[in-house]
PDB file of N, CA and C in Angstrom:
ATOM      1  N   UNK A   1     -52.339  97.069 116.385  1.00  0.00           N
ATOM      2  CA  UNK A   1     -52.742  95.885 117.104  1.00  0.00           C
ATOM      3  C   UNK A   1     -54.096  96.093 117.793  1.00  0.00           C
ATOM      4  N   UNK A   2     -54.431  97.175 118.320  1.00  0.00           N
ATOM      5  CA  UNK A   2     -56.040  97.628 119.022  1.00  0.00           C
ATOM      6  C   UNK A   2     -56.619  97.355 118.217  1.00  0.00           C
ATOM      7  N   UNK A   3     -56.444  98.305 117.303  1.00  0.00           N
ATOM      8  CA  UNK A   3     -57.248  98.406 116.340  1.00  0.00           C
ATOM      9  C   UNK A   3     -57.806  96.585 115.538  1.00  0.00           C
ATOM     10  N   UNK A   4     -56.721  96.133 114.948  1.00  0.00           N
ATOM     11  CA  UNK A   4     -57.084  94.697 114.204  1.00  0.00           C
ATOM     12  C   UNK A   4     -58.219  93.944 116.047  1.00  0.00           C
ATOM     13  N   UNK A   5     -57.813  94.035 117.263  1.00  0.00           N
ATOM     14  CA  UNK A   5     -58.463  93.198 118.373  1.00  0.00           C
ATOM     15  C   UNK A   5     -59.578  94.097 118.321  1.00  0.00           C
ATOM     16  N   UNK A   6     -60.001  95.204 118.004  1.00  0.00           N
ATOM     17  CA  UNK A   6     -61.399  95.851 118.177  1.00  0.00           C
ATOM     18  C   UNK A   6     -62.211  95.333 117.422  1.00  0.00           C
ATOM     19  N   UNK A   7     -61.294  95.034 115.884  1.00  0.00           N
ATOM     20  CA  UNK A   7     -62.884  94.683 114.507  1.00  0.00           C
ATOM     21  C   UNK A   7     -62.807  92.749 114.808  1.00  0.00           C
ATOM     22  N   UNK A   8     -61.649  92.154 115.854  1.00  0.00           N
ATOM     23  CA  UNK A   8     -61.997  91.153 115.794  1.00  0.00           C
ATOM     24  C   UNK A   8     -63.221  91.052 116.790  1.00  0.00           C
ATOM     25  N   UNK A   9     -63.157  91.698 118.113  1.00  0.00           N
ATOM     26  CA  UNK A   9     -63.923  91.372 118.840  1.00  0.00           C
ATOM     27  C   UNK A   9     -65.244  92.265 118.256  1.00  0.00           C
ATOM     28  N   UNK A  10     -65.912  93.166 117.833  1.00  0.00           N
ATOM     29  CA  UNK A  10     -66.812  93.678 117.064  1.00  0.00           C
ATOM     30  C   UNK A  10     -67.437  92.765 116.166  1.00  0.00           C
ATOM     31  N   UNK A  11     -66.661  91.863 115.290  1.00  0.00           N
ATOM     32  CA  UNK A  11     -66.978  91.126 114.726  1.00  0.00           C
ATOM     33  C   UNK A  11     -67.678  89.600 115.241  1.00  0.00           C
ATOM     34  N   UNK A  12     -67.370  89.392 116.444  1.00  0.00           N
ATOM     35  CA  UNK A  12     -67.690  88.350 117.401  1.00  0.00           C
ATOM     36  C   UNK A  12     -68.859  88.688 117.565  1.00  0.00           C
ATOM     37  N   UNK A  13     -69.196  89.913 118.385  1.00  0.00           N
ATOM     38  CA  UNK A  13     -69.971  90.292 118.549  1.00  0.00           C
ATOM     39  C   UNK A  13     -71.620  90.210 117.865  1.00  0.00           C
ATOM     40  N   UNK A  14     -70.987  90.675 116.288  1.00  0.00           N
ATOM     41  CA  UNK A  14     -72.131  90.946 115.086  1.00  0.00           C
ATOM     42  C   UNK A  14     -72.450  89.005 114.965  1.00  0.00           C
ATOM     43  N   UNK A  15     -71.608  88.129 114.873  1.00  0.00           N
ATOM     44  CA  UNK A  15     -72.137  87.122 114.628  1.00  0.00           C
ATOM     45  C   UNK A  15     -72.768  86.350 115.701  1.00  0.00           C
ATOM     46  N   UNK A  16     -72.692  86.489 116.599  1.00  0.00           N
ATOM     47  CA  UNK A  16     -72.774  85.695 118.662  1.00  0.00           C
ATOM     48  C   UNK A  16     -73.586  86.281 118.713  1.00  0.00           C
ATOM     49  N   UNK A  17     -74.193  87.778 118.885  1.00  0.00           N
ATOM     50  CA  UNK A  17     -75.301  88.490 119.125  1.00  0.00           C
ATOM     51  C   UNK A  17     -76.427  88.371 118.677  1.00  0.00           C
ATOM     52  N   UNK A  18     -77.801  88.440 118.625  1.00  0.00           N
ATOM     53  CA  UNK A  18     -78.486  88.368 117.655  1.00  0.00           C
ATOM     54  C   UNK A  18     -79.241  89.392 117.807  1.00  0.00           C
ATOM     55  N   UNK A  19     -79.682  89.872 119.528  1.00  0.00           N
ATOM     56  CA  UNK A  19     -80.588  91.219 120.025  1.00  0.00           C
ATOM     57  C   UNK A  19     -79.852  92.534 119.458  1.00  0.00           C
ATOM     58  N   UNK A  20     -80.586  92.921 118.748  1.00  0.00           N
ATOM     59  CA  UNK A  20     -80.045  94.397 117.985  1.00  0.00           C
ATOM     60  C   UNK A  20     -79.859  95.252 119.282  1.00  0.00           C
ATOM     61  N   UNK A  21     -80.664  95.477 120.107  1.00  0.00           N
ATOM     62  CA  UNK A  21     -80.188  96.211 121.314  1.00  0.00           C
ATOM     63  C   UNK A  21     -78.773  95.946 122.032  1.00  0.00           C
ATOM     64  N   UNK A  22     -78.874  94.197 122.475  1.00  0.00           N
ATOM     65  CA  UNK A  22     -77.988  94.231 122.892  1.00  0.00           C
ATOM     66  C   UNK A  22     -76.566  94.473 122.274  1.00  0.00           C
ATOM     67  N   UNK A  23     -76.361  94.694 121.295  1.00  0.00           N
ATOM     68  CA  UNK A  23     -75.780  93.885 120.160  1.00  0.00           C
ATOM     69  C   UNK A  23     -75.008  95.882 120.200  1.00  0.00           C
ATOM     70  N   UNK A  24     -75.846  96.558 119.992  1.00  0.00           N
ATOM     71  CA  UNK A  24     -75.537  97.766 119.816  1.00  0.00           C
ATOM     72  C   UNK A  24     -74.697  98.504 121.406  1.00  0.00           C
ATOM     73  N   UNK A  25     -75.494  97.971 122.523  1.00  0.00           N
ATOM     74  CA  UNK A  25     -75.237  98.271 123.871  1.00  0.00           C
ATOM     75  C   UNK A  25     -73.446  97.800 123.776  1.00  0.00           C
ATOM     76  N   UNK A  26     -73.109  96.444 123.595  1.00  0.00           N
ATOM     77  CA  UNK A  26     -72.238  95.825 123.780  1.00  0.00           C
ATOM     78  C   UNK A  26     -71.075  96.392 123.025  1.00  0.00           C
ATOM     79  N   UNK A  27     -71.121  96.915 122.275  1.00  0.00           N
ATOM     80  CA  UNK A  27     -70.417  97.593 121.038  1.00  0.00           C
ATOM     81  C   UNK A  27     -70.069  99.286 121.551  1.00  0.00           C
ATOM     82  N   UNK A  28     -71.011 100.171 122.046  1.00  0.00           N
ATOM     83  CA  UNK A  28     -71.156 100.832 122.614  1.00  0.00           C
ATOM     84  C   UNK A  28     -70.124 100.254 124.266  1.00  0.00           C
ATOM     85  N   UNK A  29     -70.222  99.793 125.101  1.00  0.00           N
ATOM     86  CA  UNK A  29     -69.273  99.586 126.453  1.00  0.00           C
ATOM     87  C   UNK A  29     -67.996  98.890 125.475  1.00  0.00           C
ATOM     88  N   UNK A  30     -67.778  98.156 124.647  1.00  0.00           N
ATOM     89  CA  UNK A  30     -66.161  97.409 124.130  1.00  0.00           C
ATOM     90  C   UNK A  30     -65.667  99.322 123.513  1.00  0.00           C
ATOM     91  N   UNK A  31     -66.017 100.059 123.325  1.00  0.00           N
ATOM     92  CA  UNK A  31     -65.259 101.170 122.569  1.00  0.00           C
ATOM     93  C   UNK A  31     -65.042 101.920 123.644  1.00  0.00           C
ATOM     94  N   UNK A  32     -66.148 102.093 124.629  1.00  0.00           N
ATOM     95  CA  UNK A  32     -65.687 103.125 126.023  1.00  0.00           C
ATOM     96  C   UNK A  32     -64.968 103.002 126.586  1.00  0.00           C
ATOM     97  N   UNK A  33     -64.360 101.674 126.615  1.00  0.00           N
ATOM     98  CA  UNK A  33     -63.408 100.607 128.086  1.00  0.00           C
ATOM     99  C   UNK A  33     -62.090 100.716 126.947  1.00  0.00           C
ATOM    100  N   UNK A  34     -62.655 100.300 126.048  1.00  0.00           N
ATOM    101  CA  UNK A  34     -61.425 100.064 125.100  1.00  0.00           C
ATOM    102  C   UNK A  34     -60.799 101.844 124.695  1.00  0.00           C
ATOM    103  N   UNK A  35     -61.256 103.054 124.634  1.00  0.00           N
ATOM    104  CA  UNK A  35     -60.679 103.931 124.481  1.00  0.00           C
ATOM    105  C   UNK A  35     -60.253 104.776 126.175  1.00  0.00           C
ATOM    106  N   UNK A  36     -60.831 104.006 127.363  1.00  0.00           N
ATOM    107  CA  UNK A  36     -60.377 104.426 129.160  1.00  0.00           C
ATOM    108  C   UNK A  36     -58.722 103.734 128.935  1.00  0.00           C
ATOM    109  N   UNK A  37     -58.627 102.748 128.413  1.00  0.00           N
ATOM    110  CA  UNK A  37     -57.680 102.106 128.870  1.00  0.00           C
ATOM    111  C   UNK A  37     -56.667 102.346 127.940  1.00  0.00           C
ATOM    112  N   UNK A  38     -56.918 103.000 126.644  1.00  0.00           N
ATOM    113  CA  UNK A  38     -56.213 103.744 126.225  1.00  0.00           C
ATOM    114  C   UNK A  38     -55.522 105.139 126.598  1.00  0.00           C
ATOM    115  N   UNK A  39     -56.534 105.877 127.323  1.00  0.00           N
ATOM    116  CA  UNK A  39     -56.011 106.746 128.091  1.00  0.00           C
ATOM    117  C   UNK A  39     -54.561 106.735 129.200  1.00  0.00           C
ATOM    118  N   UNK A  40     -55.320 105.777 129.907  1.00  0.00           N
ATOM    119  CA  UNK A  40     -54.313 104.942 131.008  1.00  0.00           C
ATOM    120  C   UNK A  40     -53.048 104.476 130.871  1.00  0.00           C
ATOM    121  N   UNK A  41     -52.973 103.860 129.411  1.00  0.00           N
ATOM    122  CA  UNK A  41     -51.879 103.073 128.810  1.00  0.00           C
ATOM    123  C   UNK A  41     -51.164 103.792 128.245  1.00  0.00           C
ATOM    124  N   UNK A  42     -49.474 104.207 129.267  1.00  0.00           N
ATOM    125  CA  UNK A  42     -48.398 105.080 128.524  1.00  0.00           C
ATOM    126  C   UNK A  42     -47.040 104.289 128.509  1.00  0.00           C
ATOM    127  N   UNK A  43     -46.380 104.780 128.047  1.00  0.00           N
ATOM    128  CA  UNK A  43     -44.889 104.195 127.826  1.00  0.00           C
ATOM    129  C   UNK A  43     -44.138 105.024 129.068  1.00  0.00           C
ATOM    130  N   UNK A  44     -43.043 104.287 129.199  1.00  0.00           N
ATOM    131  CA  UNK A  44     -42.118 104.451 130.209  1.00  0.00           C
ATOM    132  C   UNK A  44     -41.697 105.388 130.209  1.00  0.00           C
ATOM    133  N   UNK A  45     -41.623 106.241 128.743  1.00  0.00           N
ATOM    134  CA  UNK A  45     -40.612 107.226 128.478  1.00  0.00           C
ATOM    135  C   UNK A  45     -42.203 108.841 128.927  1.00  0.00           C
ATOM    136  N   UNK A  46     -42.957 108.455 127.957  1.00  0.00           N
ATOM    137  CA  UNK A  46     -44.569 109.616 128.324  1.00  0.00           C
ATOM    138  C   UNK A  46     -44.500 109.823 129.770  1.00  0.00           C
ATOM    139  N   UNK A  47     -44.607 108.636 130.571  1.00  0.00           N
ATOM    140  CA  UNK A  47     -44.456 108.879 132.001  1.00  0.00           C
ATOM    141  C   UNK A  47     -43.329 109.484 132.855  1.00  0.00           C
ATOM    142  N   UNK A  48     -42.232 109.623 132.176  1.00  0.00           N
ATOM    143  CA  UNK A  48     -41.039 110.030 133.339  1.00  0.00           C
ATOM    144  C   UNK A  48     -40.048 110.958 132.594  1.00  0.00           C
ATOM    145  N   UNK A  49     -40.767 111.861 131.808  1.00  0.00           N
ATOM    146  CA  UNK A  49     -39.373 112.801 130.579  1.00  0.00           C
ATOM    147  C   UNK A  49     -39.227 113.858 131.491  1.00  0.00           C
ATOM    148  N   UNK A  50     -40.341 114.039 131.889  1.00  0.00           N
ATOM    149  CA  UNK A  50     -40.369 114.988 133.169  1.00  0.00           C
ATOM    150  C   UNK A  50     -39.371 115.217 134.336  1.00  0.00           C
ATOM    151  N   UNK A  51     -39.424 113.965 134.870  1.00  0.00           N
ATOM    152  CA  UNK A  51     -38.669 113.358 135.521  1.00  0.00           C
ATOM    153  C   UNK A  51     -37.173 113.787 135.242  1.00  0.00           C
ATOM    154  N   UNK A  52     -36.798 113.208 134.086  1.00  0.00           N
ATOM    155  CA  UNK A  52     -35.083 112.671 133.677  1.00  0.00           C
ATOM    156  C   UNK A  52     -34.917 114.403 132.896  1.00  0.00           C
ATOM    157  N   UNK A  53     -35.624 115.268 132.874  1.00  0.00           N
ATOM    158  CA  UNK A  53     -35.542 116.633 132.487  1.00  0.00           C
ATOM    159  C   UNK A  53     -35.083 117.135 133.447  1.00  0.00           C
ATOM    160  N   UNK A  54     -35.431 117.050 135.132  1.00  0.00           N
ATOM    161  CA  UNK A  54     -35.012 118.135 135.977  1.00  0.00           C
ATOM    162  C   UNK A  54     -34.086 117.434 136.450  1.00  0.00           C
ATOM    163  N   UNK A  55     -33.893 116.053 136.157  1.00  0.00           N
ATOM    164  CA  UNK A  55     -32.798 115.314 136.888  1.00  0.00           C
ATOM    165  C   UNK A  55     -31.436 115.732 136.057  1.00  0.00           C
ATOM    166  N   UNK A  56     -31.751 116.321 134.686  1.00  0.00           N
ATOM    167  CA  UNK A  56     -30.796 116.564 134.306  1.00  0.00           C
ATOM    168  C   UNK A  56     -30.270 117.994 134.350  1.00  0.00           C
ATOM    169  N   UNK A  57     -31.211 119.038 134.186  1.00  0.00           N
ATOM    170  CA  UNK A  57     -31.285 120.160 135.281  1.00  0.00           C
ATOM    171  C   UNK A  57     -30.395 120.202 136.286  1.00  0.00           C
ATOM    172  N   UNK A  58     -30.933 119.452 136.972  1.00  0.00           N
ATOM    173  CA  UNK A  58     -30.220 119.375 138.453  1.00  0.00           C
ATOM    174  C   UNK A  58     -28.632 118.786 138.537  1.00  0.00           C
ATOM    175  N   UNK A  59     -28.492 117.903 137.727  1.00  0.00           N
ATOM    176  CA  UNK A  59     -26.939 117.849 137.168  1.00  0.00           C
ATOM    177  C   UNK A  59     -26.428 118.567 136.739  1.00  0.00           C
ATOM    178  N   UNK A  60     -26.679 119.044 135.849  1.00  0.00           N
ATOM    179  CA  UNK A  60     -26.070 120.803 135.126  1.00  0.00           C
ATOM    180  C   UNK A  60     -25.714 121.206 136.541  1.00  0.00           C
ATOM    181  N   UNK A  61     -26.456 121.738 137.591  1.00  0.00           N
ATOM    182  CA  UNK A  61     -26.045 122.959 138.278  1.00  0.00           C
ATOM    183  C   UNK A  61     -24.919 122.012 139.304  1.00  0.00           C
ATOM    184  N   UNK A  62     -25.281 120.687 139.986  1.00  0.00           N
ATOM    185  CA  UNK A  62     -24.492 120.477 141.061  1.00  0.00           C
ATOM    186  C   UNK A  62     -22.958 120.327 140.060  1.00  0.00           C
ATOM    187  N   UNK A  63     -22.616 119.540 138.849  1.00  0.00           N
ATOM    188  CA  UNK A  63     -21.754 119.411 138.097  1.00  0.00           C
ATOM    189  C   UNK A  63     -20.902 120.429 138.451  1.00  0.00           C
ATOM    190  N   UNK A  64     -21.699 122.241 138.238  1.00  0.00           N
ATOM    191  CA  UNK A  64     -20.721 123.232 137.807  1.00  0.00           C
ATOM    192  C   UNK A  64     -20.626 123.738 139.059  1.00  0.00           C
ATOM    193  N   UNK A  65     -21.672 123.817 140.058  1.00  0.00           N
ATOM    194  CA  UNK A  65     -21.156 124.133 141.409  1.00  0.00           C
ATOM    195  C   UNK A  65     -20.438 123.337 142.247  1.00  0.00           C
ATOM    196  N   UNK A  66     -20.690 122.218 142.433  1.00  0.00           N
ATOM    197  CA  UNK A  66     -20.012 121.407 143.563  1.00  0.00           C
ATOM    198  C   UNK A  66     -18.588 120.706 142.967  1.00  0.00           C
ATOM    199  N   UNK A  67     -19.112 119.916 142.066  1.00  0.00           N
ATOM    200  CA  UNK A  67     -18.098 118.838 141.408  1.00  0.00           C
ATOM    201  C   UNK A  67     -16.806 119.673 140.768  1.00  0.00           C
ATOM    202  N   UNK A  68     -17.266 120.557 139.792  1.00  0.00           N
ATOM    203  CA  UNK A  68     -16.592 121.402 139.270  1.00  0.00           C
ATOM    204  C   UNK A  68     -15.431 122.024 140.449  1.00  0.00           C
ATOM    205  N   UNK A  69     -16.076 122.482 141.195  1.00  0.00           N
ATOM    206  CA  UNK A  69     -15.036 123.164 142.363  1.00  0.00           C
ATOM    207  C   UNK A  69     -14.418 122.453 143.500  1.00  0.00           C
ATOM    208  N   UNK A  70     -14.960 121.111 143.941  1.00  0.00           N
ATOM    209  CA  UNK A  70     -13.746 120.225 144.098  1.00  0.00           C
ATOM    210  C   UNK A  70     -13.591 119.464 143.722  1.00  0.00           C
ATOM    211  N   UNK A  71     -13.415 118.967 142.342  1.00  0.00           N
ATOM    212  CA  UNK A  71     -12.305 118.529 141.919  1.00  0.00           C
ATOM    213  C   UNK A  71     -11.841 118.754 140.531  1.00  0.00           C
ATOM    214  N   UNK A  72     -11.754 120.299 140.861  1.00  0.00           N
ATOM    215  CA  UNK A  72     -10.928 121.202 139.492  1.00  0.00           C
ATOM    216  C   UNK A  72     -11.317 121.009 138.385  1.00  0.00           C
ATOM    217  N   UNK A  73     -12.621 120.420 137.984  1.00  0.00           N
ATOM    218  CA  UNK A  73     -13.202 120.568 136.712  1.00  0.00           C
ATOM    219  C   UNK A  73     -13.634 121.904 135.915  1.00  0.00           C
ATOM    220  N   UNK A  74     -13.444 121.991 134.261  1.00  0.00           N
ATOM    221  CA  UNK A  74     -13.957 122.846 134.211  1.00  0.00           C
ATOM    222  C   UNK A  74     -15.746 123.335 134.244  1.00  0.00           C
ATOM    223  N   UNK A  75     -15.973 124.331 134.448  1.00  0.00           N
ATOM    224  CA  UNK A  75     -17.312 124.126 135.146  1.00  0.00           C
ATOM    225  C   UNK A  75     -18.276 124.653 133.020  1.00  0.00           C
ATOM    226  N   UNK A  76     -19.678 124.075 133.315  1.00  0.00           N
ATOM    227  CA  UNK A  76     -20.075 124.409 131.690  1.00  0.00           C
ATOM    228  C   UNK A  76     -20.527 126.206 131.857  1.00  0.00           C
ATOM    229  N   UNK A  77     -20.488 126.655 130.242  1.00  0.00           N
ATOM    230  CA  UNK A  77     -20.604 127.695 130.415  1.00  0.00           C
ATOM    231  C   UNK A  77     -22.506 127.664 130.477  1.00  0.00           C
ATOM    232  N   UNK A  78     -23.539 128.108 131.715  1.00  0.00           N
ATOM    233  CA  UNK A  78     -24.709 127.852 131.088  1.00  0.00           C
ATOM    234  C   UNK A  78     -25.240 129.479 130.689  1.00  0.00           C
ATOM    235  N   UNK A  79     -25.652 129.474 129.908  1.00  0.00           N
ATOM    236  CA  UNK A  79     -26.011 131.161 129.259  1.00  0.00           C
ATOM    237  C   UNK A  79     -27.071 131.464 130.660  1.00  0.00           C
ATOM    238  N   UNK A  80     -27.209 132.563 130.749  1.00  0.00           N
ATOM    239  CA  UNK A  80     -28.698 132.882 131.521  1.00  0.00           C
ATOM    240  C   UNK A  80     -29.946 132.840 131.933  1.00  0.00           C
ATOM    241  N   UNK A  81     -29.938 132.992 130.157  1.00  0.00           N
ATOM    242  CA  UNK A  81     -31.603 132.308 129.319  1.00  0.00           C
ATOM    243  C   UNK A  81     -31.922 131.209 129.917  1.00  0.00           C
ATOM    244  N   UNK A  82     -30.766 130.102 129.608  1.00  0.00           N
ATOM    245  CA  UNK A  82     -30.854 128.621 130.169  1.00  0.00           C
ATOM    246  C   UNK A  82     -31.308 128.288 131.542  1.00  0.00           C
ATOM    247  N   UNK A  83     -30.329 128.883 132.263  1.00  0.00           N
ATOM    248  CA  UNK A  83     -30.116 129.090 133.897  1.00  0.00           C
ATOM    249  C   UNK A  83     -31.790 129.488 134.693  1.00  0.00           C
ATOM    250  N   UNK A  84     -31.871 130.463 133.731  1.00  0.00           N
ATOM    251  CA  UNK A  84     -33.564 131.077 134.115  1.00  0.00           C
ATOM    252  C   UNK A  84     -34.670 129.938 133.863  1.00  0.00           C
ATOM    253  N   UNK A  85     -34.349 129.367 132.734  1.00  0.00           N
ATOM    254  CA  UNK A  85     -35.184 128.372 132.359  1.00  0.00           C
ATOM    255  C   UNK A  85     -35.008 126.825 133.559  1.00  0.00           C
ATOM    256  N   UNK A  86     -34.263 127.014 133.657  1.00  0.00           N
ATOM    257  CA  UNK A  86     -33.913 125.520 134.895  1.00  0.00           C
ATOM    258  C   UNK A  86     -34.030 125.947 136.358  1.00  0.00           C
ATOM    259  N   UNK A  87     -34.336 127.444 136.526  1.00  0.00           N
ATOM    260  CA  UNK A  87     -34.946 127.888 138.244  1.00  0.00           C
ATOM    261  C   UNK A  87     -36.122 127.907 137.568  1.00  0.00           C
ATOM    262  N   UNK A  88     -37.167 128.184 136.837  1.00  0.00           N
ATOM    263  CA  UNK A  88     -38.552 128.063 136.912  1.00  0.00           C
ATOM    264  C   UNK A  88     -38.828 126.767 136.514  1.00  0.00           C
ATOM    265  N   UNK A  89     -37.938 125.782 135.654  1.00  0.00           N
ATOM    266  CA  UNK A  89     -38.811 124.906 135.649  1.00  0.00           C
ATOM    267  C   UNK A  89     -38.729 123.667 136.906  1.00  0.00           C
ATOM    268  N   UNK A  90     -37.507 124.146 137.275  1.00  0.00           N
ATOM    269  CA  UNK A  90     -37.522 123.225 138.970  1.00  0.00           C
ATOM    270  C   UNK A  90     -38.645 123.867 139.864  1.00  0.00           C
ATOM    271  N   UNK A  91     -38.592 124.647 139.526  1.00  0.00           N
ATOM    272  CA  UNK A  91     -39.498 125.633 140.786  1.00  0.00           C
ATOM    273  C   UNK A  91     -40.884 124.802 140.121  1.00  0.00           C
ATOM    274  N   UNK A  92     -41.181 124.987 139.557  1.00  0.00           N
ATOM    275  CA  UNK A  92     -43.059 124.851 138.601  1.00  0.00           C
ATOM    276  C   UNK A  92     -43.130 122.912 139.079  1.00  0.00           C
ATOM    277  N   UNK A  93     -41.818 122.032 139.160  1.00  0.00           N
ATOM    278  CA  UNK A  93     -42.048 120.935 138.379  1.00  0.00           C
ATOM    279  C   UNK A  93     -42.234 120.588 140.534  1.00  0.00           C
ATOM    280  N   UNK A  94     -41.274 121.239 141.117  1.00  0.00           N
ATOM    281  CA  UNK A  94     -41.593 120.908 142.590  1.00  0.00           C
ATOM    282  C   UNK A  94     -42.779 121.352 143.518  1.00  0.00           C
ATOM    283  N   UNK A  95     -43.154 122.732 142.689  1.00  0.00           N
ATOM    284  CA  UNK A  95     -44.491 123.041 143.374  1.00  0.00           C
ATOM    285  C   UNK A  95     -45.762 122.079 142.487  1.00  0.00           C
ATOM    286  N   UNK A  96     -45.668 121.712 141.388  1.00  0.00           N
ATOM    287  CA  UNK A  96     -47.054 120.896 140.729  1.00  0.00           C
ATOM    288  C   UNK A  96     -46.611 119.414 141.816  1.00  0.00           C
ATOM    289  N   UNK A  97     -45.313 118.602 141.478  1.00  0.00           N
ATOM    290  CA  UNK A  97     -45.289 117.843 142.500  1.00  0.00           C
ATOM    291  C   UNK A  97     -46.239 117.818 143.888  1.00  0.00           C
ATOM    292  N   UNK A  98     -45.799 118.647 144.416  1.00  0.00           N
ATOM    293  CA  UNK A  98     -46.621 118.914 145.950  1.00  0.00           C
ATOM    294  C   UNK A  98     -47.840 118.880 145.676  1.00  0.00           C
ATOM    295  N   UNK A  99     -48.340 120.116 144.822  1.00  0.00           N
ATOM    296  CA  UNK A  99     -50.019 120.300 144.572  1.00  0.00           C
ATOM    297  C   UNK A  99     -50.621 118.811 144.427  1.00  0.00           C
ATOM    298  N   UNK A 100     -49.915 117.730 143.699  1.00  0.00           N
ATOM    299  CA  UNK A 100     -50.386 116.588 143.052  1.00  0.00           C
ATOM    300  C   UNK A 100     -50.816 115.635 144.326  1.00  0.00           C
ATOM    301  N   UNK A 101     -49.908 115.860 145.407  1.00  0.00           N
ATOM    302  CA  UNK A 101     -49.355 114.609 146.543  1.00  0.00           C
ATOM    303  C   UNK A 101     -50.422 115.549 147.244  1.00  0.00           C
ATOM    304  N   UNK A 102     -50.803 116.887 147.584  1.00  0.00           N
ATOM    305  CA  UNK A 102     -51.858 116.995 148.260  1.00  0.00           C
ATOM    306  C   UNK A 102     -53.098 117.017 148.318  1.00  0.00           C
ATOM    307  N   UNK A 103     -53.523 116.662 146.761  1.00  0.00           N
ATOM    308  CA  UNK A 103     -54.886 116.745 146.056  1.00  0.00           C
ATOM    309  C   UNK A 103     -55.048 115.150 146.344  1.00  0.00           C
ATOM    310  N   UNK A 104     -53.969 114.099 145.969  1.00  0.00           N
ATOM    311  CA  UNK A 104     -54.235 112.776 146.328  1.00  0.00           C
ATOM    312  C   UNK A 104     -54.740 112.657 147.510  1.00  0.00           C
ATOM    313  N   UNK A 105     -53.811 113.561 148.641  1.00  0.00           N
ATOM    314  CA  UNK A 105     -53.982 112.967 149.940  1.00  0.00           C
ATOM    315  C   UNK A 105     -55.491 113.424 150.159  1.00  0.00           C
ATOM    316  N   UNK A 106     -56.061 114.684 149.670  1.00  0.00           N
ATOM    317  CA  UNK A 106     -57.488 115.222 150.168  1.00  0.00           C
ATOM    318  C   UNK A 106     -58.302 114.341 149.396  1.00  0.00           C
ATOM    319  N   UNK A 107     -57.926 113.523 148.388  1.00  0.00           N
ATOM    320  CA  UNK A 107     -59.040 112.686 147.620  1.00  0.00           C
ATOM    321  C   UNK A 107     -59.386 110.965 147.974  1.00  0.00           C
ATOM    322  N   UNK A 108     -58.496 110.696 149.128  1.00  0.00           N
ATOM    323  CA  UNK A 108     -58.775 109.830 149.887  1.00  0.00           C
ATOM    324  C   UNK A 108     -59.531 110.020 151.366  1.00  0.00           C
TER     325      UNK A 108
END
C-alpha cells in the first residue's frame, strides 16, 4: 500500500511540477518523511513482545512459588537453564527500563 501511494504521489508530482529543481527537491523530502514515518510506524505486537515476555516470566515464577503453594497446585518443573534465563532477562529488561525513563527525563 506505501509503496502503490509513493508512485501515486511521485507521479503527481512529475506531471503538476514543471521546475526540474523543484520537482527533484520535492521528491527528495516525499521519500525522507515517507521512510521517518516508516520508522515510527509499528504494530502492537513489535511494540510490547517485550512486555508480554517478562509478564510471562513473571507468571512462571509467582504460579510455582506463591499460587502453587497455596493452593496445592502442582508447581512446573522449570530446568535451570530456563530459570537463569528469566533472572537476567528480568534483571536486563528492568534495568534498560529505568536507563530509558532517565535518559527521557534528562532529555527534557
Amino acid at each position: 500500500m506505501r509503496k502503490e501511494f509513493e508512485k501515486e504521489i511521485l507521479n503527481i508530482i512529475d506531471e503538476k511540477i514543471q521546475d526540474e529543481e523543484l520537482k527533484k527537491d520535492l521528491k527528495k523530502d516525499l521519500v525522507k518523511h515517507l521512510l521517518a514515518l516508516e520508522l515510527v510506524e509499528h504494530s502492537w505486537l513489535q511494540k510490547n513482545w517485550r512486555p508480554l515476555v517478562m509478564i510471562s516470566f513473571a507468571g512462571m515464577i509467582v504460579y510455582n512459588y506463591v499460587f502453587s503453594s497455596i493452593f496445592g497446585f502442582t508447581p512446573m518443573e522449570i530446568p535451570n537453564e530456563v530459570f537463569q534465563v528469566i533472572k537476567v532477562g528480568l534483571g536486563f529488561y528492568v534495568t534498560g527500563r529505568t536507563v530509558e525513563k532517565i535518559m527521557a527525563l534528562k532529555g527534557r
